[in-house]
Protein backbone atom coordinates (compact mmCIF):
# COMPACT_ATOMS: atom_id res chain seq x y z
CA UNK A 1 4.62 -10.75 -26.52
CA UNK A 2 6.35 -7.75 -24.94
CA UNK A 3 6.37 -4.47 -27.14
CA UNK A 4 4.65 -3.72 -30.58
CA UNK A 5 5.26 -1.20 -33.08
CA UNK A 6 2.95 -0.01 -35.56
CA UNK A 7 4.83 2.21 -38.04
CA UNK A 8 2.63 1.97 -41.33
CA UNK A 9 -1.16 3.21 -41.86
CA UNK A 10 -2.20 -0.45 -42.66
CA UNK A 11 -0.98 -1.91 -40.20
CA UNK A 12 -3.23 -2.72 -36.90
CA UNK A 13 -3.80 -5.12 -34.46
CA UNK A 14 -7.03 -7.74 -34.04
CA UNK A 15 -8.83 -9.87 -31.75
CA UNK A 16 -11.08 -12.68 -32.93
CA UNK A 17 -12.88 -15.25 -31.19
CA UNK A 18 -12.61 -18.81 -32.08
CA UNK A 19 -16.61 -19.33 -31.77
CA UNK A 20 -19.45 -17.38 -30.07
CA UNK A 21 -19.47 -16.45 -26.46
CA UNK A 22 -22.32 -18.24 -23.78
CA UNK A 23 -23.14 -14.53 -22.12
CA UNK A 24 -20.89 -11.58 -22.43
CA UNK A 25 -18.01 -10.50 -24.35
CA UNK A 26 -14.39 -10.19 -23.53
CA UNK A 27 -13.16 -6.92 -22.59
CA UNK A 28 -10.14 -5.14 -24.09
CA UNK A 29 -8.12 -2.37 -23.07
CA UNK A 30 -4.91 -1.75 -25.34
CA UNK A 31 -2.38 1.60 -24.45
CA UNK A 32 0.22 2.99 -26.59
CA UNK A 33 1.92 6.11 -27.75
CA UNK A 34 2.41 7.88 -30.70
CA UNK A 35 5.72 9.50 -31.54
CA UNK A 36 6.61 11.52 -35.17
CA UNK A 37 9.20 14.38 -35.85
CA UNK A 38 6.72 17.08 -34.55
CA UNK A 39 4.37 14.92 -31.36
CA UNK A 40 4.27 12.67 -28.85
CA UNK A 41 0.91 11.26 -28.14
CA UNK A 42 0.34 8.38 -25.19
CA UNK A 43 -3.52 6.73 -25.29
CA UNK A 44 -5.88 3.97 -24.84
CA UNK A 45 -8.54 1.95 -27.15
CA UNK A 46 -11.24 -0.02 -25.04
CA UNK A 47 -14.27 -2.03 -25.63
CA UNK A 48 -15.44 -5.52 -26.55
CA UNK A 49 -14.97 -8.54 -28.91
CA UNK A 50 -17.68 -9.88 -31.08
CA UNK A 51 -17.79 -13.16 -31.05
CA UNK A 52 -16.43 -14.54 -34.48
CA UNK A 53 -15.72 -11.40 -35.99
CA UNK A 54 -12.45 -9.78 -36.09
CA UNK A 55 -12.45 -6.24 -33.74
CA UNK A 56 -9.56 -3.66 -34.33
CA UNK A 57 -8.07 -3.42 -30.35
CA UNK A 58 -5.05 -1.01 -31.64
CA UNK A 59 -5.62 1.25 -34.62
CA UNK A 60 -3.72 1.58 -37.71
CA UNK A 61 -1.11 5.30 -37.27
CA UNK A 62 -1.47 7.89 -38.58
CA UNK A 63 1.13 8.83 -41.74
CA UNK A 64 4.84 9.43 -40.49
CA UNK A 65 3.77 8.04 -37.10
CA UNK A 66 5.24 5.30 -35.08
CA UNK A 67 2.53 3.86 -32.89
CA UNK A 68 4.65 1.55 -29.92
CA UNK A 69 2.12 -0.54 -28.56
CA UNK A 70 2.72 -0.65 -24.58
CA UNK A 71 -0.23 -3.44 -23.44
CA UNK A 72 -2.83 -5.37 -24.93
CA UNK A 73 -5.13 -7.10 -22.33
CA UNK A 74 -8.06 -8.96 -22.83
CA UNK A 75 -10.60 -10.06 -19.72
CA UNK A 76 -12.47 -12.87 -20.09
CA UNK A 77 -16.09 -11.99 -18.92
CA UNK A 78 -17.80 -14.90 -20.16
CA UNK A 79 -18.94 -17.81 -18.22
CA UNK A 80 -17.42 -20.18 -20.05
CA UNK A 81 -13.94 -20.43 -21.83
CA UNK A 82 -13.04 -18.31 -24.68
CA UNK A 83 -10.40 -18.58 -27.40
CA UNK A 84 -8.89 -15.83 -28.36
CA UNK A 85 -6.06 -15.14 -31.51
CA UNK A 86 -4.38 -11.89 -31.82
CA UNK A 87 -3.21 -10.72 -35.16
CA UNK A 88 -0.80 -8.09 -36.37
CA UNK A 89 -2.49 -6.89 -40.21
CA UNK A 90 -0.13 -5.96 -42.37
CA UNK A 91 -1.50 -4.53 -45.57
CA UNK A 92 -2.64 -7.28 -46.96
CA UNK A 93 -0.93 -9.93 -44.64
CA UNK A 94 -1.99 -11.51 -41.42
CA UNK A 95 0.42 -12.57 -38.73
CA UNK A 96 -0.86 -14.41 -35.38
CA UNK A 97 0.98 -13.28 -32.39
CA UNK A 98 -0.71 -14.99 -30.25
CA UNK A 99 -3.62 -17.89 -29.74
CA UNK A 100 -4.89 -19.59 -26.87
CA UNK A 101 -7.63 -20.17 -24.18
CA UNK A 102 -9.08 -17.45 -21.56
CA UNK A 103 -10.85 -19.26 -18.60
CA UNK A 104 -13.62 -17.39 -16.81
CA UNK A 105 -12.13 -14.34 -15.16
CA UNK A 106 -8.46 -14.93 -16.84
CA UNK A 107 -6.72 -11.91 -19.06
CA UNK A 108 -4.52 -11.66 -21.16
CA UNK A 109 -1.81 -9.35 -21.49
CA UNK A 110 1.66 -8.66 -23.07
CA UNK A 111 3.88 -10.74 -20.07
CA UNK A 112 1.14 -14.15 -20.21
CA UNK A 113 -2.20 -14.98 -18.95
CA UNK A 114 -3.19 -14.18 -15.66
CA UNK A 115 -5.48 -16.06 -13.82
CA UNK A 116 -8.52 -15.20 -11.60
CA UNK A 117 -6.19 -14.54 -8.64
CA UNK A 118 -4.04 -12.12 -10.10
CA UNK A 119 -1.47 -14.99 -10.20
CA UNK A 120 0.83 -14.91 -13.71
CA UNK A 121 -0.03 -18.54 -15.40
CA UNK A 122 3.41 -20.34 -16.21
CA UNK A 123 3.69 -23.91 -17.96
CA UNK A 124 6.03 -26.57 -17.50
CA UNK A 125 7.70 -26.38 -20.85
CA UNK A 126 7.34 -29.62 -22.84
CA UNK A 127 10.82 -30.52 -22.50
CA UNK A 128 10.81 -31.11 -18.46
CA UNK A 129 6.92 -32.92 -18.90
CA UNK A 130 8.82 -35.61 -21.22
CA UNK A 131 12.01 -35.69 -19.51
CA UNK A 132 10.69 -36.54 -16.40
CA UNK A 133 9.64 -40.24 -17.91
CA UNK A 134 12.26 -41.55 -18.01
CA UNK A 135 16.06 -40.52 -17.40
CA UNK A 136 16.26 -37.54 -15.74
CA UNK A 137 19.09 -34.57 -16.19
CA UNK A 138 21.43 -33.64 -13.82
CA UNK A 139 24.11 -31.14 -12.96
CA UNK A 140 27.51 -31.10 -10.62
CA UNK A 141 28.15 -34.48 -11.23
CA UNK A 142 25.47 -36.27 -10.36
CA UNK A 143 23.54 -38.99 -12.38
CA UNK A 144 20.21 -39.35 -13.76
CA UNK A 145 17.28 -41.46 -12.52
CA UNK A 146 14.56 -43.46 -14.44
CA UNK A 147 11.34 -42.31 -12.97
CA UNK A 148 8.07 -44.46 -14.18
CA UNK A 149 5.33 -41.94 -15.88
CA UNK A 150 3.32 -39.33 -13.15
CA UNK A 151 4.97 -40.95 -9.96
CA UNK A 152 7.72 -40.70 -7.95
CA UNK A 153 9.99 -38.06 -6.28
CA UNK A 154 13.67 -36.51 -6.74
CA UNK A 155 16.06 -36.78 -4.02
CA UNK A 156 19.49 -35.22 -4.38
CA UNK A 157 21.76 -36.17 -2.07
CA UNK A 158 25.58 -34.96 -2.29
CA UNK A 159 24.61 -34.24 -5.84
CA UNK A 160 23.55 -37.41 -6.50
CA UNK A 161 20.07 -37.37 -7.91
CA UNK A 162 17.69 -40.38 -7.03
CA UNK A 163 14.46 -42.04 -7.02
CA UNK A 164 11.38 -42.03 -3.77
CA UNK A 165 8.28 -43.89 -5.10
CA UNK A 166 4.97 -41.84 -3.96
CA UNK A 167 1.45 -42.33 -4.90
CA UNK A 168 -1.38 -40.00 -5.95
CA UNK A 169 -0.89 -36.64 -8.00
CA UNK A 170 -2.04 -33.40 -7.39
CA UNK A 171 -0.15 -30.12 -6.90
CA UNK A 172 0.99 -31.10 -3.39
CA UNK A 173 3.18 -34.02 -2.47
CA UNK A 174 0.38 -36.59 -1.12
CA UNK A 175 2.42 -38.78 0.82
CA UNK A 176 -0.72 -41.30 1.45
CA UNK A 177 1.72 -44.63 2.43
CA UNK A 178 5.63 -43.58 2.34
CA UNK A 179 7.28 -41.72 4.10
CA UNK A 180 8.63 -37.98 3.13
CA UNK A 181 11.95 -37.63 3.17
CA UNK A 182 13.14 -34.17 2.74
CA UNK A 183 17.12 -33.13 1.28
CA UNK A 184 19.33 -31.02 3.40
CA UNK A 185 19.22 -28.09 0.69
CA UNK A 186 20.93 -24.63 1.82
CA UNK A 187 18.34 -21.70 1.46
CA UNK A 188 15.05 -24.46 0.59
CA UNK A 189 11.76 -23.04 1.22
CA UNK A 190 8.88 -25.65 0.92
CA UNK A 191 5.74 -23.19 -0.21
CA UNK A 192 2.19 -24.46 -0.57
CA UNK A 193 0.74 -27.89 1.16
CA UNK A 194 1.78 -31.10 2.00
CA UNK A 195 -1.01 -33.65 2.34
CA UNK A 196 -0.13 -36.55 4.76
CA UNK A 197 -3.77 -37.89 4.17
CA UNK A 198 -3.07 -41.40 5.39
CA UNK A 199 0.24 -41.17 6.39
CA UNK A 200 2.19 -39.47 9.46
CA UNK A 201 4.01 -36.29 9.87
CA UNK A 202 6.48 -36.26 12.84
CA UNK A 203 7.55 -32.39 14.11
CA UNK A 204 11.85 -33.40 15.94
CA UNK A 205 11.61 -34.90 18.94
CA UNK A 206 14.36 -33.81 20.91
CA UNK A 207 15.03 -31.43 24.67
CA UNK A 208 17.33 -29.22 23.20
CA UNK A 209 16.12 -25.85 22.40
CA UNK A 210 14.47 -24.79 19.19
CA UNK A 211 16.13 -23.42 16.66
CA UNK A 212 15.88 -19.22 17.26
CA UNK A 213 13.04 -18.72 13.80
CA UNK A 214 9.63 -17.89 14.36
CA UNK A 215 7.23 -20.81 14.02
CA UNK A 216 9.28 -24.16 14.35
CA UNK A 217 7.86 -26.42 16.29
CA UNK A 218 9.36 -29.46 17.80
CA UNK A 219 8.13 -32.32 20.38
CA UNK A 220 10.18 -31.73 23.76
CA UNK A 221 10.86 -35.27 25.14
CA UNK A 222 11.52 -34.35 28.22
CA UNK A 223 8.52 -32.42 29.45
CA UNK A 224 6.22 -34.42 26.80
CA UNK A 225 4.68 -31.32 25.20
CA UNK A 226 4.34 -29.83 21.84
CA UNK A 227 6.20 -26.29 21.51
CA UNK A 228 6.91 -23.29 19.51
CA UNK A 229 9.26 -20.97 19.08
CA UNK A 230 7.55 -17.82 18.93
CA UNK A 231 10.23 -15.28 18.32
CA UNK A 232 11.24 -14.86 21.92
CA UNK A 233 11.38 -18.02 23.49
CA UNK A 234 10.17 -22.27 23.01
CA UNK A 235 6.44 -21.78 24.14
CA UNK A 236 4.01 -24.92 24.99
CA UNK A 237 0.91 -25.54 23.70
CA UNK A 238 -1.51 -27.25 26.18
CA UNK A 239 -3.72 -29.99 25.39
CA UNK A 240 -6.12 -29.49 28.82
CA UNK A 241 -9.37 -29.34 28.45
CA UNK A 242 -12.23 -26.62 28.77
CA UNK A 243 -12.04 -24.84 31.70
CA UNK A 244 -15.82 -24.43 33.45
CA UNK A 245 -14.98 -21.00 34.64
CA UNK A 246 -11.93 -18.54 36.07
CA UNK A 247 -11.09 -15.87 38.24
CA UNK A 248 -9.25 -13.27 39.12
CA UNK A 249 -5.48 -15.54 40.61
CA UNK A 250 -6.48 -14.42 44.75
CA UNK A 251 -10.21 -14.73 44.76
CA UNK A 252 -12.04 -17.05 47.22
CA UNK A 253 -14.77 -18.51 46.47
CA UNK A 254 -15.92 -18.70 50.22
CA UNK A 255 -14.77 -15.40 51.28
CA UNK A 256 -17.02 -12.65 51.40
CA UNK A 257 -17.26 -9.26 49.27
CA UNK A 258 -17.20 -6.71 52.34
CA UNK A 259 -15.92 -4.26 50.35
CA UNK A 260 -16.05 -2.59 46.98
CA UNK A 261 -14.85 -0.42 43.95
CA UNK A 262 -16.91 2.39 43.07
CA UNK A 263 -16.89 2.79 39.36
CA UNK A 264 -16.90 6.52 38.48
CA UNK A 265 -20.07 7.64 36.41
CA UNK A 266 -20.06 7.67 32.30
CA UNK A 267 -17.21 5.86 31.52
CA UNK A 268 -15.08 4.93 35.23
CA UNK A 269 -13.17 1.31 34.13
CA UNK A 270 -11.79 -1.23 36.02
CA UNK A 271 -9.10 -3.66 34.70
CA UNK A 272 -8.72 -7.39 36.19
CA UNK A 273 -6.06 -9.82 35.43
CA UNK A 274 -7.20 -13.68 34.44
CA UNK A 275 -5.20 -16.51 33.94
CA UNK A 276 -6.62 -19.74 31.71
CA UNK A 277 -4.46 -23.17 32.22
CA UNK A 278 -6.82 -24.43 29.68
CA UNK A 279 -9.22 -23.88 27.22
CA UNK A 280 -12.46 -21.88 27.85
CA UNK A 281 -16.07 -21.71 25.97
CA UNK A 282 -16.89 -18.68 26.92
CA UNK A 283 -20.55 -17.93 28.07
CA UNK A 284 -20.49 -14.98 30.14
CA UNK A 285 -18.91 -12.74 32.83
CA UNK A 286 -20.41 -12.13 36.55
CA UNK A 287 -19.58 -9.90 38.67
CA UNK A 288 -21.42 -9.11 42.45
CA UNK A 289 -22.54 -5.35 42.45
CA UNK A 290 -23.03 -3.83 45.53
CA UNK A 291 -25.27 -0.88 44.99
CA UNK A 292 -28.86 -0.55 46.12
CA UNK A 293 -30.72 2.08 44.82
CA UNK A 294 -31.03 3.43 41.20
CA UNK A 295 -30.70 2.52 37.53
CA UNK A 296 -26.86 0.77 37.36
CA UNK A 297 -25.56 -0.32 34.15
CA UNK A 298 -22.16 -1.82 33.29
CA UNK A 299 -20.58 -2.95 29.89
CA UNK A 300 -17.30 -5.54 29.55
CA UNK A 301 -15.00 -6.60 27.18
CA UNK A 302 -11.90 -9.42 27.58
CA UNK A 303 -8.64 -8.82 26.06
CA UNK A 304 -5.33 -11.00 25.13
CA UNK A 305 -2.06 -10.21 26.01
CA UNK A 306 -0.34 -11.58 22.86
CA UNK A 307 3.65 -11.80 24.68
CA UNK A 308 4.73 -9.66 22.14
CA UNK A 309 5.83 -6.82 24.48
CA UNK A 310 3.67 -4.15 23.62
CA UNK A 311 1.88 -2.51 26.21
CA UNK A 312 -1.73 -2.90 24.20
CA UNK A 313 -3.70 -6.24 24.60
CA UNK A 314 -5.89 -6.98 22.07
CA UNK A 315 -9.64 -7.47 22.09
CA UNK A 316 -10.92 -11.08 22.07
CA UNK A 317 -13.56 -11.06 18.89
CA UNK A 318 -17.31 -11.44 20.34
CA UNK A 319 -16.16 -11.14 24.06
CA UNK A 320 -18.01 -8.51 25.39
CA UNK A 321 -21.09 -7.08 26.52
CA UNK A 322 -23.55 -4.62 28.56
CA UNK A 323 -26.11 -5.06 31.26
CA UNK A 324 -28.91 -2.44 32.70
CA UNK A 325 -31.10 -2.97 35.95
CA UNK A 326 -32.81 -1.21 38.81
CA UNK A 327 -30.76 -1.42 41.99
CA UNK A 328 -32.79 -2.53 44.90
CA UNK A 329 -29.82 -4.66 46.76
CA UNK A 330 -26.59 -5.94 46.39
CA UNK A 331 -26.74 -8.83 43.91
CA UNK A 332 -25.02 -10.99 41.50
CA UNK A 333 -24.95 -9.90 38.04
CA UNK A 334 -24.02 -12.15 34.64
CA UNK A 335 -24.13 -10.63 31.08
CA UNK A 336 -24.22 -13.40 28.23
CA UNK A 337 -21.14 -12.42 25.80
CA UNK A 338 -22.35 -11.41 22.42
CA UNK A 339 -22.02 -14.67 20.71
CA UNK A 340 -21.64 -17.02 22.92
CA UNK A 341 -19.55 -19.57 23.41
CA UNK A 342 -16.33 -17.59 22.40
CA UNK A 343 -13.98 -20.44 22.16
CA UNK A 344 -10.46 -18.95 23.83
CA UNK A 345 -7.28 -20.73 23.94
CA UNK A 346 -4.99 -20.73 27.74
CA UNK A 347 -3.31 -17.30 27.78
CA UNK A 348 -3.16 -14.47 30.11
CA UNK A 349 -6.36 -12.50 29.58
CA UNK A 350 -7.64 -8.71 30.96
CA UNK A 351 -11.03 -8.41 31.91
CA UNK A 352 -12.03 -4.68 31.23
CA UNK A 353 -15.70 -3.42 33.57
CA UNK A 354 -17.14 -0.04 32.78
CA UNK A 355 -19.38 1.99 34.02
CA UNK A 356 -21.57 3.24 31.34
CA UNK A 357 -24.27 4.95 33.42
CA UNK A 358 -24.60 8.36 35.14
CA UNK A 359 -24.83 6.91 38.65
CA UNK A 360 -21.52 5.11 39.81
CA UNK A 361 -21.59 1.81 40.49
CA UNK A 362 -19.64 -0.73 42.88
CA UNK A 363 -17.89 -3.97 41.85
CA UNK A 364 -17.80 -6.08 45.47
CA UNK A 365 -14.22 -6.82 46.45
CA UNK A 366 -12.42 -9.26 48.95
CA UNK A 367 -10.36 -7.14 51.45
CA UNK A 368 -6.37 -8.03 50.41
CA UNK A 369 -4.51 -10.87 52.37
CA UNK A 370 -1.47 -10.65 51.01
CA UNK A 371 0.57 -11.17 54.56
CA UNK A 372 0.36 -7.27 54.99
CA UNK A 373 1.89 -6.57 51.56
CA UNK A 374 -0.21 -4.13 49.66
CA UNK A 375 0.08 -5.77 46.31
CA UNK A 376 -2.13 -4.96 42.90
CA UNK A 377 -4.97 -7.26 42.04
CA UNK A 378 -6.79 -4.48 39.61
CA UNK A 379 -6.64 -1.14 38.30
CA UNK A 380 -8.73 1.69 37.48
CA UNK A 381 -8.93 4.93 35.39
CA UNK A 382 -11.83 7.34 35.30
CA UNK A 383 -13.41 9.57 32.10
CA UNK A 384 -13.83 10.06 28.73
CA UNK A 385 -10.44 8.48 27.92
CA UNK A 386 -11.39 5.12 28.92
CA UNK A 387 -12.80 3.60 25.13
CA UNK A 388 -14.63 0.88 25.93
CA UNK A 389 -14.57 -2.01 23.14
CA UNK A 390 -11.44 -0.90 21.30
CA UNK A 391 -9.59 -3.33 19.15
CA UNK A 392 -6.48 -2.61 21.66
CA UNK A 393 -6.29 -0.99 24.83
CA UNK A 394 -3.19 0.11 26.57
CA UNK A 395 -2.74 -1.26 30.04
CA UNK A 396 -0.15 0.51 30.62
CA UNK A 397 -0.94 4.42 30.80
CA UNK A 398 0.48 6.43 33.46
CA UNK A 399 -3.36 7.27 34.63
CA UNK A 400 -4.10 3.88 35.71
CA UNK A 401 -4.71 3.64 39.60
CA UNK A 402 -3.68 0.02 41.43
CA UNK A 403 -5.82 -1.24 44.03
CA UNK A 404 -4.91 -4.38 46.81
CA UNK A 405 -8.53 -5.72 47.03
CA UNK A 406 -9.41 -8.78 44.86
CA UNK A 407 -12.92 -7.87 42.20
CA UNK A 408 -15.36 -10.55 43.03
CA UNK A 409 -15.90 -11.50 39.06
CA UNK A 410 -15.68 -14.75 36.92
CA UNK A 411 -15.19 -15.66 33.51
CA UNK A 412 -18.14 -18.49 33.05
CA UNK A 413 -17.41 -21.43 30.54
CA UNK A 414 -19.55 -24.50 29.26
CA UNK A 415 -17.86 -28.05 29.15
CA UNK A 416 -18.70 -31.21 27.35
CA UNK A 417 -22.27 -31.00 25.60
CA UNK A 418 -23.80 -28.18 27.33
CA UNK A 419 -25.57 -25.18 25.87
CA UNK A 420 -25.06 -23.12 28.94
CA UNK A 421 -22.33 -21.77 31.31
CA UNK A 422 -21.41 -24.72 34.18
């Protein structure tokens, strides 16, 4: 159906169920407007079906009128399947304009049925369903193929049209023995799934260099690793295991903390560069705080740099957390993250420290190396402008301060079956 017209005062439109619903009744919403010599009217008519008995969803005009019906939809509110017929009344005459079945959450409208997705329904007309048993038609020259009933595949190659023998059904090629061979068609898109239940799917092998699209993939035979293209440049994906822990790239493990950071009160941050080869279940952070005296506190959060060349990293989801304690010496401190373990993939990461307390407080530090060259391991920035927990932060701003020492902190992991950090 597209547009109606109503020009007659017997003449309406009805809706009528084919039997009686299992809960609630379909809703209907119809618009259209009303145009004569001397108005121009645009409205709606709502409400329900009832069951077996016919409902008027567009009234009869009014004399001299022309009533030009815009939409009819009908919702399906049941929970179970409906059929619905539409009639135009004329006078003493009853046309159907339409009949068929509403699923649960389906409507119906003047361009088809819509499903519960939003999706517009669409049928393989009758003549491709037969056809396709059979010989089927081609164009450019080609010739047809003979296809046995519900299996098979077309292939068209230089316009010739022929037969590759599948199994199963569904509406994705399952591909659960043969192989899937694919035409060379200019402008294809493949949308949807392809299930390789059974079977193999092979990305190219080759050592050239990806094509230049976002998300191809291809086995480099060369290096032996799986890449991506991912809009800049062919990227590998590593297949190492978890990682028990990480630091900061120049931090020894047997050199001492003689010196620190001193976090500015409410709000002072500190930003650390970390580096995962591999793949990390995160547990918790540590750090080794140097104060004391005093109530300390200190809150984290991790962030990804995603290499798309913005100068915001993002926050890692459930990486991040606070810890509160009396001071009474310098000590090692871990904070669980919230919901731990975090699972996070290799990537350059950002460990953000904060100082969320009104008394300052010191992350240890090793005194740079660095052959005399006063290099940045971290950086800081002071007040109210430092969010903690954002969903980005910008690691870039001008009022970031570099410092040479390397933070004494550590990103703690489990591995294999354990329920704790390593």
């Amino acid at each position: 159906m597209r547009l109606l017209v109503l020009n007659a005062t017997n003449q309406s439109i009805k809706a009528v169920l084919a039997g009686a619903v299992a809960t609630t009744q379909p809703d209907f919403v119809t618009t259209y407007s009303d145009s004569s010599s001397t108005n121009f009217l645009e409205a709606p008519e709502t409400g329900t079906l009832n069951n077996t008995t016919d409902v008027t969803i567009v009234s009869s005009p009014a004399a001299s009128t022309n009533r030009l019906i815009k939409d009819i939809n009908i919702y399906n509110r049941d929970t179970a399947a409906v059929t619905v017929t539409i009639k135009f009344i004329d006078g003493a005459n009853t046309r159907i304009l339409w009949k068929g079945t509403l699923q649960p959450g389906e409507s119906k409208c003047m361009e088809g049925v819509y499903d519960t997705n939003g999706a517009l329904k669409v049928s393989v007309p009758s003549v491709m369903a037969t056809a396709i048993v059979g010989q089927v038609p081609v164009v450019n020259g080609g010739t047809g193929q003979d296809l046995s009933a519900n299996t098979g595949a077309v292939i068209v190659t230089a316009g010739v049209m022929s037969a590759n023998p599948t199994t199963g059904s569904d509406n994705s090629v399952r591909a659960t023995s043969p192989s899937l061979t694919t035409p060379a068609i200019a402008g294809a898109t493949l949308t949807g799934a392809i299930d390789a239940n059974g079977a193999t799917m092979r990305v190219p092998v080759t050592a050239s260099a990806l094509t230049a699209t976002e998300g191809y993939f291809k086995w480099d035979s060369t290096e032996k690793l799986l890449k991506a293209y991912d809009g800049a440049r062919d990227r590998g994906l590593s297949g190492y295991g978890w990682m028990p822990f990480a630091t900061p790239p120049s931090y020894s493990a047997t050199q001492a903390s003689a010196t620190a950071v001193n976090l500015a009160a409410s709000n002072g941050g500190m930003l650390i560069p970390i580096f995962l080869a591999g793949h990390m279940l995160l547990q918790s952070v540590s750090l080794w705080n140097t104060d004391i005296t005093l109530s300390r506190s200190w809150r984290w959060a991790l962030y990804v740099d995603r290499g798309n060349a913005s100068n915001s990293v993002d926050l890692v989801a459930n990486s991040n957390a606070s810890d509160t304690f009396a001071a009474a010496a310098a000590s090692a401190r871990t904070s669980a993250a919230a919901s731990p373990p975090t699972y996070i993939p290799q990537g350059a990461y950002w460990l953000f420290i904060q100082n969320d307390g009104s008394n300052t407080f010191g992350v240890g530090t090793q005194a740079a190396g660095n052959g005399g060259m006063a290099l940045p391991q971290y950086k800081t920035k002071n007040g109210a402008a430092v969010t903690y927990n954002p969903s980005t932060l910008d690691i870039i701003t001008a009022t970031w301060t570099a410092g040479t020492a390397v933070p004494a902190v550590r990103l703690n992991g489990r591995v294999a079956a354990n329920t704790i950090a390593w």
